[in-house]
C-alpha atoms as a PDB file:
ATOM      1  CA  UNK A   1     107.867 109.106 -85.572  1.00  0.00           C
ATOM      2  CA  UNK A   2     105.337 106.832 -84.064  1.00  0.00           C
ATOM      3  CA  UNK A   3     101.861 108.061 -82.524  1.00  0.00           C
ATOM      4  CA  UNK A   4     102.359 108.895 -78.899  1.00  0.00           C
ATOM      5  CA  UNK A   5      99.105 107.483 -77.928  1.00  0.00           C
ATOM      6  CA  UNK A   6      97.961 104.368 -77.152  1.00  0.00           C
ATOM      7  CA  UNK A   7      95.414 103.068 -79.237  1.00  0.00           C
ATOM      8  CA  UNK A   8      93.684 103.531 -82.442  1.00  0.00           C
ATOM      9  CA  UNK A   9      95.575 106.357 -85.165  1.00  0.00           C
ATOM     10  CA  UNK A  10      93.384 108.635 -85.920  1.00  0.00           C
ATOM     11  CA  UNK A  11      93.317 112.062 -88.027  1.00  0.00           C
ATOM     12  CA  UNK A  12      92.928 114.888 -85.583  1.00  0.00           C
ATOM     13  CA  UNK A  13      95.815 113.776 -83.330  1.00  0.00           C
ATOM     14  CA  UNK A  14      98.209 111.833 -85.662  1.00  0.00           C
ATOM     15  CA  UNK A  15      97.732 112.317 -89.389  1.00  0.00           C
ATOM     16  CA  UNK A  16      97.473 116.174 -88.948  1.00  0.00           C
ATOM     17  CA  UNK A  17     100.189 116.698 -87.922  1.00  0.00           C
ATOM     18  CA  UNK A  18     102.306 115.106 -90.602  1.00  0.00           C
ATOM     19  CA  UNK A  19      99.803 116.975 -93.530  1.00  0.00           C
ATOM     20  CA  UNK A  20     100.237 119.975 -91.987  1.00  0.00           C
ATOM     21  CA  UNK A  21     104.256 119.783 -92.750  1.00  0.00           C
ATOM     22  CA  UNK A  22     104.206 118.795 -96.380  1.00  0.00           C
ATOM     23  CA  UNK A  23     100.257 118.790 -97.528  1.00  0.00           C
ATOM     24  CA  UNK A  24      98.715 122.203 -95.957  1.00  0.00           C
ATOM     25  CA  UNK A  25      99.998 124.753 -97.909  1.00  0.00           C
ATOM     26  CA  UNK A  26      98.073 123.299-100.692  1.00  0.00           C
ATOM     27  CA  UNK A  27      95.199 121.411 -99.377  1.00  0.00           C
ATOM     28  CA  UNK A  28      93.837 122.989 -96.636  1.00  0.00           C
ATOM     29  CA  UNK A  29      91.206 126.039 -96.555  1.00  0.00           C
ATOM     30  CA  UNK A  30      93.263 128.332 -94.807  1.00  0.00           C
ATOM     31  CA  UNK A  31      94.350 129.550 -98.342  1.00  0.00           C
ATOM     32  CA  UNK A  32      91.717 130.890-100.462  1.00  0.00           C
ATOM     33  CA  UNK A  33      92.476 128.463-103.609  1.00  0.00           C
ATOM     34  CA  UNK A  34      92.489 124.393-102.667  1.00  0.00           C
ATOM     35  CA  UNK A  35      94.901 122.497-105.060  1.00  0.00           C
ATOM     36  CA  UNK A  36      93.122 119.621-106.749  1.00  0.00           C
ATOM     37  CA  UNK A  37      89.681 120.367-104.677  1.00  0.00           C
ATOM     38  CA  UNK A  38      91.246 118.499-102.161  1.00  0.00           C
ATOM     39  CA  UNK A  39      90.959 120.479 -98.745  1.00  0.00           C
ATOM     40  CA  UNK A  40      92.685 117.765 -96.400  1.00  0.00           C
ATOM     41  CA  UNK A  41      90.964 120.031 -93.309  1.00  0.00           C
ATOM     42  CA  UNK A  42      87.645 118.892 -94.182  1.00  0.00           C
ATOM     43  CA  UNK A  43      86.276 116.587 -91.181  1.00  0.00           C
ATOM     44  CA  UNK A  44      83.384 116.054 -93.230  1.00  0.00           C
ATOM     45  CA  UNK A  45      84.804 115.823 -96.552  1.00  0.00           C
ATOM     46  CA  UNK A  46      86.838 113.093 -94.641  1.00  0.00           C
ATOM     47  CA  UNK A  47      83.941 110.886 -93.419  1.00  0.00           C
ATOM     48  CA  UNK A  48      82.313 110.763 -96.531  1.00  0.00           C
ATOM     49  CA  UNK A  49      80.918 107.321 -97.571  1.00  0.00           C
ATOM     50  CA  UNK A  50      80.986 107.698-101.223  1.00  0.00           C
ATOM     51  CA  UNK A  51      83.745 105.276-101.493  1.00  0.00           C
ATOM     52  CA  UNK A  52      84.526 104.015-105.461  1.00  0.00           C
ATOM     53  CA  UNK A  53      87.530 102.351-106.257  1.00  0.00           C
ATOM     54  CA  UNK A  54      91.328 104.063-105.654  1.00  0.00           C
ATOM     55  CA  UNK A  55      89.255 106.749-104.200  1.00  0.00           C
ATOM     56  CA  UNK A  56      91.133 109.536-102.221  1.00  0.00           C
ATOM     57  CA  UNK A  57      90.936 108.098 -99.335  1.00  0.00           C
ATOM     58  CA  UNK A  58      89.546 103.972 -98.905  1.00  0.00           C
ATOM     59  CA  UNK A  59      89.032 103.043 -95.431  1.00  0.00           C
ATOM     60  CA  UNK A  60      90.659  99.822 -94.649  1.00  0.00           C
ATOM     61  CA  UNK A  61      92.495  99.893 -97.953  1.00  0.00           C
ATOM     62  CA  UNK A  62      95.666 101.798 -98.350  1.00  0.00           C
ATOM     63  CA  UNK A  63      96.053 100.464-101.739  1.00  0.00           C
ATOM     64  CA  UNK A  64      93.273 101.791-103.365  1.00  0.00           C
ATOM     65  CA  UNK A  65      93.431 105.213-101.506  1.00  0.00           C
ATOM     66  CA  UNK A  66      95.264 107.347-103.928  1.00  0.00           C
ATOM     67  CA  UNK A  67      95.837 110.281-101.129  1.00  0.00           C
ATOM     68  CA  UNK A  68      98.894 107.795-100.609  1.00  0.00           C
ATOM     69  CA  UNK A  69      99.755 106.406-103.413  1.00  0.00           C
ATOM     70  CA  UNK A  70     100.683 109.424-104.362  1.00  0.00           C
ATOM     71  CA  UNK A  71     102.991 110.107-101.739  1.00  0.00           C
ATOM     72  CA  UNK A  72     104.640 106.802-102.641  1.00  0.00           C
ATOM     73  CA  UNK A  73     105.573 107.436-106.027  1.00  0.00           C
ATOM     74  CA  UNK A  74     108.709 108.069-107.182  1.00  0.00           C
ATOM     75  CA  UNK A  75     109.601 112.152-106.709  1.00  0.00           C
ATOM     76  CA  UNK A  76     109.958 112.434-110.525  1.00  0.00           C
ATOM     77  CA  UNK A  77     106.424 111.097-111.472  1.00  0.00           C
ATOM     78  CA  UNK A  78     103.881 113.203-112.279  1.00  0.00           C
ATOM     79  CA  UNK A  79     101.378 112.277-109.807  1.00  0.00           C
ATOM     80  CA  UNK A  80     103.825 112.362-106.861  1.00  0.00           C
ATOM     81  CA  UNK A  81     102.393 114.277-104.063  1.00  0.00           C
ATOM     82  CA  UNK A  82     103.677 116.560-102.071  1.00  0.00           C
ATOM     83  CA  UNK A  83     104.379 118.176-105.712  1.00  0.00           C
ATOM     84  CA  UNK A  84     108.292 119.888-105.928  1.00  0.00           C
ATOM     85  CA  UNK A  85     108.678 119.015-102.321  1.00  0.00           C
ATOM     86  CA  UNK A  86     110.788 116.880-100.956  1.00  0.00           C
ATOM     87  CA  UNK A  87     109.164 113.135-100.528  1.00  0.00           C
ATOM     88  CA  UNK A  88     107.082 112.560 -96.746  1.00  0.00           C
ATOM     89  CA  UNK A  89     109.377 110.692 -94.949  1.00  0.00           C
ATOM     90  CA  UNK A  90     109.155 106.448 -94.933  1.00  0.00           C
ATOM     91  CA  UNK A  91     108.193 106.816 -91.035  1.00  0.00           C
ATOM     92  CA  UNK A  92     105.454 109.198 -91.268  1.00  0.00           C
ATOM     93  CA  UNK A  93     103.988 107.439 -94.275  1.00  0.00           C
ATOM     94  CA  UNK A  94     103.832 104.265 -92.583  1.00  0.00           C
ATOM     95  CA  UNK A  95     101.415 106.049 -89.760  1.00  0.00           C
ATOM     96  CA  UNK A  96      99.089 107.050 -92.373  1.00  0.00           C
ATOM     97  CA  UNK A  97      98.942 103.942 -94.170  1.00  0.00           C
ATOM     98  CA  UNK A  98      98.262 102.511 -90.607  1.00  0.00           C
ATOM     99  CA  UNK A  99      95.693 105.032 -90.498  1.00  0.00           C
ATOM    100  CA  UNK A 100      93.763 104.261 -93.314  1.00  0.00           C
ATOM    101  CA  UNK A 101      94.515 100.522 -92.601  1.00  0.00           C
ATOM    102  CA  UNK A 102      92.612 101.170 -89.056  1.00  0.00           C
ATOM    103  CA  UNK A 103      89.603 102.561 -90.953  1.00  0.00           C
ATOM    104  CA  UNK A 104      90.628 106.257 -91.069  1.00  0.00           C
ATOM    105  CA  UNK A 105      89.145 107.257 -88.089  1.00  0.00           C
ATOM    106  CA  UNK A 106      88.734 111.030 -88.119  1.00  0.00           C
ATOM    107  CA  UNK A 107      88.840 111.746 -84.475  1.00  0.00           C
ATOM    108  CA  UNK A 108      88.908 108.309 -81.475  1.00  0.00           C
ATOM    109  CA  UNK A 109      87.598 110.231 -79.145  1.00  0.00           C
ATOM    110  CA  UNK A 110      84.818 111.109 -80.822  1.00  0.00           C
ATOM    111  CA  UNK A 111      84.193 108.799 -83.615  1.00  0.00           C
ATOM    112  CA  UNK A 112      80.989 108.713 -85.936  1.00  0.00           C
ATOM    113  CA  UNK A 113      78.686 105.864 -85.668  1.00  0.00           C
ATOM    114  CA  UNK A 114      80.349 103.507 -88.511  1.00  0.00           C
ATOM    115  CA  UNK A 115      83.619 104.370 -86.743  1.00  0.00           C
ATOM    116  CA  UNK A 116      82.926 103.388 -83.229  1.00  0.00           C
ATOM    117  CA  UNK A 117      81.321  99.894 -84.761  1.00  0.00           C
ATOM    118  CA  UNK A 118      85.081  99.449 -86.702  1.00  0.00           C
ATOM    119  CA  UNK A 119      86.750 100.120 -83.169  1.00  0.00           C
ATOM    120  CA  UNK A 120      84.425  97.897 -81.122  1.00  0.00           C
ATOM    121  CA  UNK A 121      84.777  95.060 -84.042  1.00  0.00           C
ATOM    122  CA  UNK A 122      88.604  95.253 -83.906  1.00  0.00           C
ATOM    123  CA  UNK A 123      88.619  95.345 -79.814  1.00  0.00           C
ATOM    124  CA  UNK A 124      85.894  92.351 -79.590  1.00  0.00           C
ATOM    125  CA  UNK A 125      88.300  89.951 -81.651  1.00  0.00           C
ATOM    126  CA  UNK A 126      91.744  88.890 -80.599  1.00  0.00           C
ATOM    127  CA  UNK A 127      93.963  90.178 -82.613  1.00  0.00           C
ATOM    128  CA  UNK A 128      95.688  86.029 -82.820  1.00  0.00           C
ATOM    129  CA  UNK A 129      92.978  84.517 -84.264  1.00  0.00           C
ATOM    130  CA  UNK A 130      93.140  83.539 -87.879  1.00  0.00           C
ATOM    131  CA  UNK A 131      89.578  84.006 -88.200  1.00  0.00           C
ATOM    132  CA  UNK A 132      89.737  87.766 -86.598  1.00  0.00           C
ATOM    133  CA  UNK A 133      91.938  89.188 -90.419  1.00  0.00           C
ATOM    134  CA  UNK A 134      89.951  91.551 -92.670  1.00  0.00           C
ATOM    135  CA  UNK A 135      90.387  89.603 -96.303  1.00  0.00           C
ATOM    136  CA  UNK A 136      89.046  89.668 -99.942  1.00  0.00           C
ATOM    137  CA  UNK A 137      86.234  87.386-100.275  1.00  0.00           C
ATOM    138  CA  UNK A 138      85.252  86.994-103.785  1.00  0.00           C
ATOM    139  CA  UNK A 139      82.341  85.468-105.544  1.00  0.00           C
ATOM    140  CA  UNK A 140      81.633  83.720-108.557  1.00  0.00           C
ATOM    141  CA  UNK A 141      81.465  86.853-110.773  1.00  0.00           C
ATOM    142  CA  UNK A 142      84.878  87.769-109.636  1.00  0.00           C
ATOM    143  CA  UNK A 143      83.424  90.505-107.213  1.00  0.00           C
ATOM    144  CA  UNK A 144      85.426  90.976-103.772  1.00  0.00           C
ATOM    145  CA  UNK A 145      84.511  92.534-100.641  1.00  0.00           C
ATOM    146  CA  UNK A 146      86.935  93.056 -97.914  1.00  0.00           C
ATOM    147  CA  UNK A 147      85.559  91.126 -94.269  1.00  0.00           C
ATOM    148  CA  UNK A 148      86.118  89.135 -92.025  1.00  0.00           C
ATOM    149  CA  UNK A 149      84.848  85.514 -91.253  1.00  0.00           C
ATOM    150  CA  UNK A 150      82.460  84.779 -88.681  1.00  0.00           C
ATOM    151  CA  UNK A 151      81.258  81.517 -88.669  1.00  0.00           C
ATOM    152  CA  UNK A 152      80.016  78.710 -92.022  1.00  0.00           C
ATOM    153  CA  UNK A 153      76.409  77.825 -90.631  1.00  0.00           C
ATOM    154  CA  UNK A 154      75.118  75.227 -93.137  1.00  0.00           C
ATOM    155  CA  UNK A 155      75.585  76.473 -96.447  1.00  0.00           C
ATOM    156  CA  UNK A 156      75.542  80.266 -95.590  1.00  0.00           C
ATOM    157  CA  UNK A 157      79.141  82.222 -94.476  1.00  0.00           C
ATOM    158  CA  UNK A 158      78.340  85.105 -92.221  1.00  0.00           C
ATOM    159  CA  UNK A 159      80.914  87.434 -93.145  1.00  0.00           C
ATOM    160  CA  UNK A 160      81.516  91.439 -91.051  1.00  0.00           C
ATOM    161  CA  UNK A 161      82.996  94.350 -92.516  1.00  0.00           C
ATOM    162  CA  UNK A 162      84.897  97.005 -91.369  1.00  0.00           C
ATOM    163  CA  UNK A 163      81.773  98.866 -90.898  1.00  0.00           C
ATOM    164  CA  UNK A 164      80.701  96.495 -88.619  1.00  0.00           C
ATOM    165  CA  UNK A 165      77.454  95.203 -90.847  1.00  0.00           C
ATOM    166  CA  UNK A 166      77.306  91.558 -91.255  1.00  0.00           C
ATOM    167  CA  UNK A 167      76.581  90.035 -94.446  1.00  0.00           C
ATOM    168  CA  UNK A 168      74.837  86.330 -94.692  1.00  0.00           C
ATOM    169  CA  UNK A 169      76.713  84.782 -98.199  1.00  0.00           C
ATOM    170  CA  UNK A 170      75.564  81.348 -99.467  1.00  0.00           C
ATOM    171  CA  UNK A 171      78.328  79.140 -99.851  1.00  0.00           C
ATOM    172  CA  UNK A 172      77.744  78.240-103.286  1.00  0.00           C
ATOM    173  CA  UNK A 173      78.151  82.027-104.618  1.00  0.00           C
ATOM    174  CA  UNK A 174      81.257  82.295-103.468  1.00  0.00           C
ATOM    175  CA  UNK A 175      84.524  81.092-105.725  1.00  0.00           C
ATOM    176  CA  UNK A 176      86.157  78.013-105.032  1.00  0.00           C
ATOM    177  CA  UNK A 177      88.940  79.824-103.249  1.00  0.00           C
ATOM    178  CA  UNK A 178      86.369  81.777-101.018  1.00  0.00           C
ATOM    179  CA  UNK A 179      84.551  78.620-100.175  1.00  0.00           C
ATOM    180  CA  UNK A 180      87.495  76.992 -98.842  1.00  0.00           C
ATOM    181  CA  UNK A 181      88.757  79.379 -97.050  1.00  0.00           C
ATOM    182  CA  UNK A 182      85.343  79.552 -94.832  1.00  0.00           C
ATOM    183  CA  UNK A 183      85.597  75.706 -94.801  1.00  0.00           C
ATOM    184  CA  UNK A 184      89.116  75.464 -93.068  1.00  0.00           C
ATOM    185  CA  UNK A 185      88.023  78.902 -90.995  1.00  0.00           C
ATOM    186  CA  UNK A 186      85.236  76.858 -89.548  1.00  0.00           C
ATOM    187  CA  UNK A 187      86.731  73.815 -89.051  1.00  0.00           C
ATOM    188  CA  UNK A 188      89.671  76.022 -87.302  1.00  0.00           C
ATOM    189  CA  UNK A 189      86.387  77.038 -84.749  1.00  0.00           C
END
């Protein structure tokens, strides 16, 4: 089951659909009681930007977004979600990791103002170019952010993220790994 629209997956037209088949008898707020005060029909709930690590749901980062890793456990663990149900089906949990991969934007059409920056980041650079790949940077205290490379001016990387902010780094704070990635990126230029 692939999205029958072009362009970006988003929530309202593609993800809903699939939750409302194995995830909405539980986590919506048509019932009275929410399982796991997780109401999956909460547009706002959904856009909210306290993000922490293998929160529910991590734009950009599928692995740390728990809302499916759950769904890709094994049936007989006891964090799988959708709980004694049969497992969401390979195809349709492939769209949402997409999803979440494409910043889990809640509705294209009408995306917030962090969303529409994401879109008009990923639409500005060709999707070819090395340089254009959201990746890991990590400095020398072993603390990552997820970016992409801009350009190595002097000693300082300019690095964007998903939200479309851009971030001047200093070369020499970055790990040896980081540093030479923005070396070859540049020279790549």
């Amino acid at each position: 089951m692939a999205p029958a629209r072009a362009g970006a997956i988003d929530y309202v037209n593609d993800v809903t659909p699939i939750l409302r088949k194995h995830c909405w008898k539980c986590h919506s707020r048509e019932k009275s009681s929410v399982k796991g005060d997780l109401a999956l029909d909460d547009l706002d709930a959904m856009r909210d930007d306290r993000i922490g690590p293998y929160s529910v749901i991590q734009p950009g980062k599928p692995a740390n977004s728990s809302f499916l890793q759950a769904m890709k456990l094994e049936p007989r663990h006891s964090d799988f979600m959708p709980r004694k149900n049969p497992p969401v089906p390979a195809d349709e949990l492939a769209i949402i990791e997409r999803w979440i991969a494409g910043g889990a934007i809640v509705d294209a059409k009408k995306p917030s103002e962090k969303e529409a920056a994401f879109l008009a980041a990923e639409k500005e650079t060709p999707l070819d170019d090395e340089r254009a790949r959201f990746r890991a940077w990590t400095n020398t205290e072993g603390k990552s952010i997820e970016a992409r490379f801009l350009r190595l001016s002097g000693n300082e990387v300019l690095l964007v993220t998903r939200n479309g902010k851009s971030y001047p780094v200093p070369l020499e704070k970055l790990s040896r790994e980081s540093q030479a990635l923005a070396k070859r990126l540049a020279e790549a230029d």
